[in-house]
N, C-alpha and C. Protein backbone atom coordinates (compact mmCIF):
# COMPACT_ATOMS: atom_id res chain seq x y z
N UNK A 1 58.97 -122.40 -217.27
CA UNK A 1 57.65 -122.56 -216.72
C UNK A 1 57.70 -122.57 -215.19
N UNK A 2 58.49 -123.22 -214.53
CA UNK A 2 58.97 -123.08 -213.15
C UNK A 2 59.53 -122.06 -212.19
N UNK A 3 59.91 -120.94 -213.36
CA UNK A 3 60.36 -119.64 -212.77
C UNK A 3 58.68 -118.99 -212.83
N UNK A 4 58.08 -118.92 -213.73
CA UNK A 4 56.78 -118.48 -214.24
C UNK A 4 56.11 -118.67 -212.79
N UNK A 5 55.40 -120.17 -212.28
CA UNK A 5 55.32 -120.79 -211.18
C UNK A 5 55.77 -120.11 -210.07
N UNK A 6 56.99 -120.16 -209.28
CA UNK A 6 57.44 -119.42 -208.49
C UNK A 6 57.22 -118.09 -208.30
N UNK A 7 57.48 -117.21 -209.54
CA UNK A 7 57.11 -115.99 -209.35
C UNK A 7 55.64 -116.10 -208.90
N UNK A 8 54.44 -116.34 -209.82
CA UNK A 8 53.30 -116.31 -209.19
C UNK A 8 52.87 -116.68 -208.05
N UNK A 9 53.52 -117.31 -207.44
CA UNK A 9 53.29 -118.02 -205.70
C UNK A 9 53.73 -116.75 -205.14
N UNK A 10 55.03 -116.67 -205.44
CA UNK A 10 55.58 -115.36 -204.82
C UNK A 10 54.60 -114.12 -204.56
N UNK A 11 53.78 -113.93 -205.46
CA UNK A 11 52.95 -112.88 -205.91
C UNK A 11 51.89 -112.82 -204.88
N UNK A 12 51.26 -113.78 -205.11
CA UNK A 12 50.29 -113.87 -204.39
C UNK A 12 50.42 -114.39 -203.21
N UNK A 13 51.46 -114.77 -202.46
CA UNK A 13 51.79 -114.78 -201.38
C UNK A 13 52.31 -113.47 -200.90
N UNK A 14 52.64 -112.62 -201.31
CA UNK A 14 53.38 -111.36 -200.49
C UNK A 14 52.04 -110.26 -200.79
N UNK A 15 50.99 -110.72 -201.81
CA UNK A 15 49.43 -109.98 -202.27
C UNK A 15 48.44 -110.40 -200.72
N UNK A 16 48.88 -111.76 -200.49
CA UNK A 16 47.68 -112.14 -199.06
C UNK A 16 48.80 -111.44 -197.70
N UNK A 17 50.00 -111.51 -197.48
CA UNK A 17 50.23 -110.99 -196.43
C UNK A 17 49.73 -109.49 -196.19
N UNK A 18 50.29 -108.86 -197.64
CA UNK A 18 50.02 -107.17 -197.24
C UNK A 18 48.47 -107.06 -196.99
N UNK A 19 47.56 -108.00 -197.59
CA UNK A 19 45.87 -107.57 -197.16
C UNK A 19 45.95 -108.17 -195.60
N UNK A 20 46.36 -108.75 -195.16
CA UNK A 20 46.51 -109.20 -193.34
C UNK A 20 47.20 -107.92 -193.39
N UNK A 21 48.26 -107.62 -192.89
CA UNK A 21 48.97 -106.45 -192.59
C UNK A 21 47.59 -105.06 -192.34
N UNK A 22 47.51 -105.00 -193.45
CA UNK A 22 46.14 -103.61 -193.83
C UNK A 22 45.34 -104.09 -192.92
N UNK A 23 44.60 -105.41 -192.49
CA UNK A 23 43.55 -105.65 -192.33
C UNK A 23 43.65 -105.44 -190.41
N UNK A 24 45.07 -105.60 -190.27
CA UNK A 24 44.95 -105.70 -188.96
C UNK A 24 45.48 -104.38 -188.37
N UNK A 25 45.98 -103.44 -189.18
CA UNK A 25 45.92 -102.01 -189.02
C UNK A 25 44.91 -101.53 -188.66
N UNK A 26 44.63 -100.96 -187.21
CA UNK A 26 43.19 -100.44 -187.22
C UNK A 26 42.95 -99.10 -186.62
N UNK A 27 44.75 -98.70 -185.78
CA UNK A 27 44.80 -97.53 -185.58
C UNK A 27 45.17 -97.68 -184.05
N UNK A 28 45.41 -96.66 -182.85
CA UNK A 28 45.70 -97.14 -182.01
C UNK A 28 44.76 -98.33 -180.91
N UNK A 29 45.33 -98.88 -179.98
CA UNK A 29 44.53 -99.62 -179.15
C UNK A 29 43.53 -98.41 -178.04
N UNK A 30 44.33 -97.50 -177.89
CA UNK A 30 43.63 -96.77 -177.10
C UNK A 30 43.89 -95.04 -177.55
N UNK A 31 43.02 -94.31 -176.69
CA UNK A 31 43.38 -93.02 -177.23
C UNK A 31 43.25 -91.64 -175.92
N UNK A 32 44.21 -91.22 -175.74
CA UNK A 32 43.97 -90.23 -174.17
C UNK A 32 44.22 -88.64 -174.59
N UNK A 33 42.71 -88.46 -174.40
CA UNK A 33 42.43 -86.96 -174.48
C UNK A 33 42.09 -86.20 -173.22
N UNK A 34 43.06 -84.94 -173.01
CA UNK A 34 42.93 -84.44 -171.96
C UNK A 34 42.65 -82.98 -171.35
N UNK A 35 41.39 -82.81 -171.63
CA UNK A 35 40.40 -81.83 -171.23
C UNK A 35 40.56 -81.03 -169.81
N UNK A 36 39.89 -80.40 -169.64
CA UNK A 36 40.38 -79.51 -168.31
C UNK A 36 39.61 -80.83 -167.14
N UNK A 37 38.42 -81.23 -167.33
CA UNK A 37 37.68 -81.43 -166.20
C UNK A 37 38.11 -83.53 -166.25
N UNK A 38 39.57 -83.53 -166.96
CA UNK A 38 40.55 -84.85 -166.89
C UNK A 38 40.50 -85.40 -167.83
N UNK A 39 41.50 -85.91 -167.28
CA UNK A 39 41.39 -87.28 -168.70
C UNK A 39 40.36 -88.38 -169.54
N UNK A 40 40.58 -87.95 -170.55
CA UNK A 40 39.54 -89.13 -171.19
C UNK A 40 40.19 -90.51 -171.85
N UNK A 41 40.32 -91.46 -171.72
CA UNK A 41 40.56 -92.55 -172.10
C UNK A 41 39.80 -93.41 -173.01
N UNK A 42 40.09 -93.57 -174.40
CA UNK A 42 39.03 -93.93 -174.92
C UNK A 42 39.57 -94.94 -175.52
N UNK A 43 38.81 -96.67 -175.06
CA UNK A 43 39.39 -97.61 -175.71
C UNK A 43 38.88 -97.83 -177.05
N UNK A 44 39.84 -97.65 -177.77
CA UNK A 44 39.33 -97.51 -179.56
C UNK A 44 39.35 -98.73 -179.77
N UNK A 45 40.09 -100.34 -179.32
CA UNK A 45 39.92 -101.40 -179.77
C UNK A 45 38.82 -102.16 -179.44
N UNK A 46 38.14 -101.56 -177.94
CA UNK A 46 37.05 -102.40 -177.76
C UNK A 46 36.09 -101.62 -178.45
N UNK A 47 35.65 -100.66 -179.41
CA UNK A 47 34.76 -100.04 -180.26
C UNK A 47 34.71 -100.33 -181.27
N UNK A 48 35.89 -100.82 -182.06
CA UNK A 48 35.83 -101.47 -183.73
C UNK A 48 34.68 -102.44 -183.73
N UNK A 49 34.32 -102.71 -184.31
CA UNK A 49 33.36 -102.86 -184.88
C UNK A 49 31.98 -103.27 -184.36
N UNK A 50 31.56 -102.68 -183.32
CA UNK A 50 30.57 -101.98 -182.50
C UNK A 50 29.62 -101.20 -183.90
N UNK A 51 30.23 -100.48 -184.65
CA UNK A 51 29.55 -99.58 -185.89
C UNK A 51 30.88 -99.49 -186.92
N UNK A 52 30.65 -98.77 -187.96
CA UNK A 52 30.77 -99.00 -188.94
C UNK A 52 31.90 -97.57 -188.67
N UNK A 53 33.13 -97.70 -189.30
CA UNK A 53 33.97 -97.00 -188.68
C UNK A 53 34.01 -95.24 -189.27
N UNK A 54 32.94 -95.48 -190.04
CA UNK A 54 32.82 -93.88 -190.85
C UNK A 54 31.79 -93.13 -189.84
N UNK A 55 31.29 -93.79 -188.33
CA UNK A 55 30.18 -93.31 -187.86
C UNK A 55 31.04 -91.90 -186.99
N UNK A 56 32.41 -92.53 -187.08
CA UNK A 56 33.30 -91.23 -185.93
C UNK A 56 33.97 -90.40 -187.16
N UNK A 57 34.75 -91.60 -187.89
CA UNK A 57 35.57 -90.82 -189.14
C UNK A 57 34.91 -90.51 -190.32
N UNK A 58 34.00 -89.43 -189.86
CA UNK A 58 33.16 -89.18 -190.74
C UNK A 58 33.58 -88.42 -192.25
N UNK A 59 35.33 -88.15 -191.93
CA UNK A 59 35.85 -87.32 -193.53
C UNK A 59 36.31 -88.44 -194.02
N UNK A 60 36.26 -89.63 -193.30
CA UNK A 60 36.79 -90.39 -194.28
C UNK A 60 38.54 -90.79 -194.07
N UNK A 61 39.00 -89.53 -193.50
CA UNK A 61 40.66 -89.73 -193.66
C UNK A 61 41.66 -89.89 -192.47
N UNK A 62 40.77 -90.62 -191.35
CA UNK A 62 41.10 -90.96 -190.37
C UNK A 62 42.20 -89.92 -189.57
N UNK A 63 41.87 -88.48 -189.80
CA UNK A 63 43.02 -87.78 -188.93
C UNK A 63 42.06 -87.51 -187.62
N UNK A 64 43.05 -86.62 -186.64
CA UNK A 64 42.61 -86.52 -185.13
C UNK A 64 41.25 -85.81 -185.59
N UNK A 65 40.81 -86.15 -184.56
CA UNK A 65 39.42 -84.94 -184.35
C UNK A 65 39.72 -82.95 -184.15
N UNK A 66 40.75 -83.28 -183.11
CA UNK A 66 41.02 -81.53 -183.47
C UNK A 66 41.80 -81.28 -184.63
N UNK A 67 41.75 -81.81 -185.48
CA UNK A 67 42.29 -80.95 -186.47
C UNK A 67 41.03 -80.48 -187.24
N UNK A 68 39.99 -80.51 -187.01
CA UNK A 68 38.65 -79.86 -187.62
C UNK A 68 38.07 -79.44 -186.16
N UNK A 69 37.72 -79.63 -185.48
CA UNK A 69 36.47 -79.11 -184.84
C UNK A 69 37.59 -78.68 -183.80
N UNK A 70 37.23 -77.63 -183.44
CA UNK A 70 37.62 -76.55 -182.41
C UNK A 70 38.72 -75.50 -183.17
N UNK A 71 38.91 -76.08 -184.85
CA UNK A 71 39.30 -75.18 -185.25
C UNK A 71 38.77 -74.80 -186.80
N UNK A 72 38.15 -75.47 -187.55
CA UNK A 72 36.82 -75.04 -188.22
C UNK A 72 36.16 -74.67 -187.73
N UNK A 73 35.14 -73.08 -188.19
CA UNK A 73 34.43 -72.45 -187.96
C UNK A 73 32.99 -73.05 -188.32
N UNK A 74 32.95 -73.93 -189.45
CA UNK A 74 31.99 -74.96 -189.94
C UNK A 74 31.89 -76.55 -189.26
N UNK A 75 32.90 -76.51 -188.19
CA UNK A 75 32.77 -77.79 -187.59
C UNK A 75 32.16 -77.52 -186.07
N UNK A 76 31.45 -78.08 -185.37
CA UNK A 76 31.10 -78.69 -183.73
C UNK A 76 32.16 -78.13 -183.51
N UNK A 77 32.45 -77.54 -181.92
CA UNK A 77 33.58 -77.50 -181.18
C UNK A 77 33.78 -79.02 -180.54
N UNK A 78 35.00 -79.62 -180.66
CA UNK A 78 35.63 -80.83 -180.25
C UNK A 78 34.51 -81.28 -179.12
N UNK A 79 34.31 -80.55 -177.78
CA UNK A 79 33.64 -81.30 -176.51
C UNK A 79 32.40 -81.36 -176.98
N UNK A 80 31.44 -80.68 -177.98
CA UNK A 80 30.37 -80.34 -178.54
C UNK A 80 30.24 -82.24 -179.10
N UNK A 81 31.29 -82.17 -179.76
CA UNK A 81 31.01 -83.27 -180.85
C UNK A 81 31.11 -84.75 -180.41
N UNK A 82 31.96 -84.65 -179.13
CA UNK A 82 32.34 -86.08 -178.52
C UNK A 82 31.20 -86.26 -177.49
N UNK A 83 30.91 -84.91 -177.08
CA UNK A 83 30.10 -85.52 -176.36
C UNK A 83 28.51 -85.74 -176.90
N UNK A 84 28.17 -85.45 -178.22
CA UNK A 84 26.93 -85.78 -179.09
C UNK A 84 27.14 -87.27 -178.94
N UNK A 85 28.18 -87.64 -180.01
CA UNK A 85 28.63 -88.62 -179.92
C UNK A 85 28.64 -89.50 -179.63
N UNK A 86 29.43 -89.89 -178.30
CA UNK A 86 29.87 -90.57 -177.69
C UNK A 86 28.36 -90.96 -176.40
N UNK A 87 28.24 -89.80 -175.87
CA UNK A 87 26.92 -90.31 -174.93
C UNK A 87 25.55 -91.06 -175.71
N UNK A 88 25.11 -90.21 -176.88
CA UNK A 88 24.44 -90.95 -177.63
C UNK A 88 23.97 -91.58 -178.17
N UNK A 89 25.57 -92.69 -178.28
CA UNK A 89 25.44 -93.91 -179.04
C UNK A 89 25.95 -94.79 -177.12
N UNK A 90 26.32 -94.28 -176.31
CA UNK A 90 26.21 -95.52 -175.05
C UNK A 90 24.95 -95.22 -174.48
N UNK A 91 24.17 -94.30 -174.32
CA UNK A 91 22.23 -94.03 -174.43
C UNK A 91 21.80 -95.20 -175.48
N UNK A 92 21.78 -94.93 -176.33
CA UNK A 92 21.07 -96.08 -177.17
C UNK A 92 21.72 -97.16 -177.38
N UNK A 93 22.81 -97.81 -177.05
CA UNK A 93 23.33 -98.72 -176.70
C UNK A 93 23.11 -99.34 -175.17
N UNK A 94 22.73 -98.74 -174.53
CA UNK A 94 22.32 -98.82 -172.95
C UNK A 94 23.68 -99.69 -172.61
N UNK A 95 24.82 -98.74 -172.80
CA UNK A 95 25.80 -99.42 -172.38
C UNK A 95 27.08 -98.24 -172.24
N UNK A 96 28.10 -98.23 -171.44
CA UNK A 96 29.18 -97.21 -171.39
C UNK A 96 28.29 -95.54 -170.75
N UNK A 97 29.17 -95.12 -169.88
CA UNK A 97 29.20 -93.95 -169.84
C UNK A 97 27.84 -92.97 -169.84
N UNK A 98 27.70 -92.28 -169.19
CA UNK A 98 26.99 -90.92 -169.57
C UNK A 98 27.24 -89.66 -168.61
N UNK A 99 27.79 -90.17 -167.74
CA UNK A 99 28.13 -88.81 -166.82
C UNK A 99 29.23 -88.89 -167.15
N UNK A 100 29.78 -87.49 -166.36
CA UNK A 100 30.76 -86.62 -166.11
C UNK A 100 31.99 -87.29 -165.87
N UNK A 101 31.92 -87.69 -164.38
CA UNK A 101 32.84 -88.92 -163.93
C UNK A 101 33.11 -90.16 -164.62
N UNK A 102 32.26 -90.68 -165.45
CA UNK A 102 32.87 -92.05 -165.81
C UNK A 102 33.22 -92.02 -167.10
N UNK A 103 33.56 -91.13 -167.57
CA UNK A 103 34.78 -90.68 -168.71
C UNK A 103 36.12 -89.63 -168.00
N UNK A 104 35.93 -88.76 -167.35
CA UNK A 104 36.61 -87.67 -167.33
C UNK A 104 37.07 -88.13 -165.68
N UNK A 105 38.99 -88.49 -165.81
CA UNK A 105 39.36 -89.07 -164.54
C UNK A 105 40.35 -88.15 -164.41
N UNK A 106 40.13 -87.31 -163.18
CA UNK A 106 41.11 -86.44 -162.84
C UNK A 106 42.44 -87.38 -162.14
């Protein structure tokens, strides 16, 4: 009965770490994309949970952005889409960014 015991502690102790682990996986802290007219720096940790994280990863499968758009023919071209995006939601957020310069740092 005491091995029984143990194991189940065991269980559900190494069941709550891996959901912490997952939970605090969230992808990088930051992210630097670099366009002709400079660098873009985009802090991805101060954006979590600002919205709901399917509002960017919209397939769902959290890969880069160019791996669809600028090379799907059915997707936005990449600057098309970040910059819908991204200005859009700091416009109606009345917060972050909307010009040229205060994303793009040569």
């Amino acid at each position: 009965m005491k091995k029984l015991i143990i194991l189940l502690t065991a269980i559900i102790l190494v069941s709550a770490i891996a959901t912490v682990v997952i939970a605090v996986t969230t992808g990088p802290d930051e992210i630097k994309y670099t366009p002709k007219m400079g660098t873009v720096t985009f802090n991805h940790l101060a954006h979590q949970g600002l919205t709901d994280c399917s509002t960017c990863h919209h397939t769902g499968d959290y890969t880069q952005c160019k791996s669809c758009h600028g090379v799907d023919q059915n997707a936005p071209k990449s600057k098309d889409a970040y910059h819908k995006q991204c200005k859009n939601c700091h416009k109606e957020m009345e917060q972050g960014p909307t010009k040229c310069k205060g994303c793009h740092i040569r």
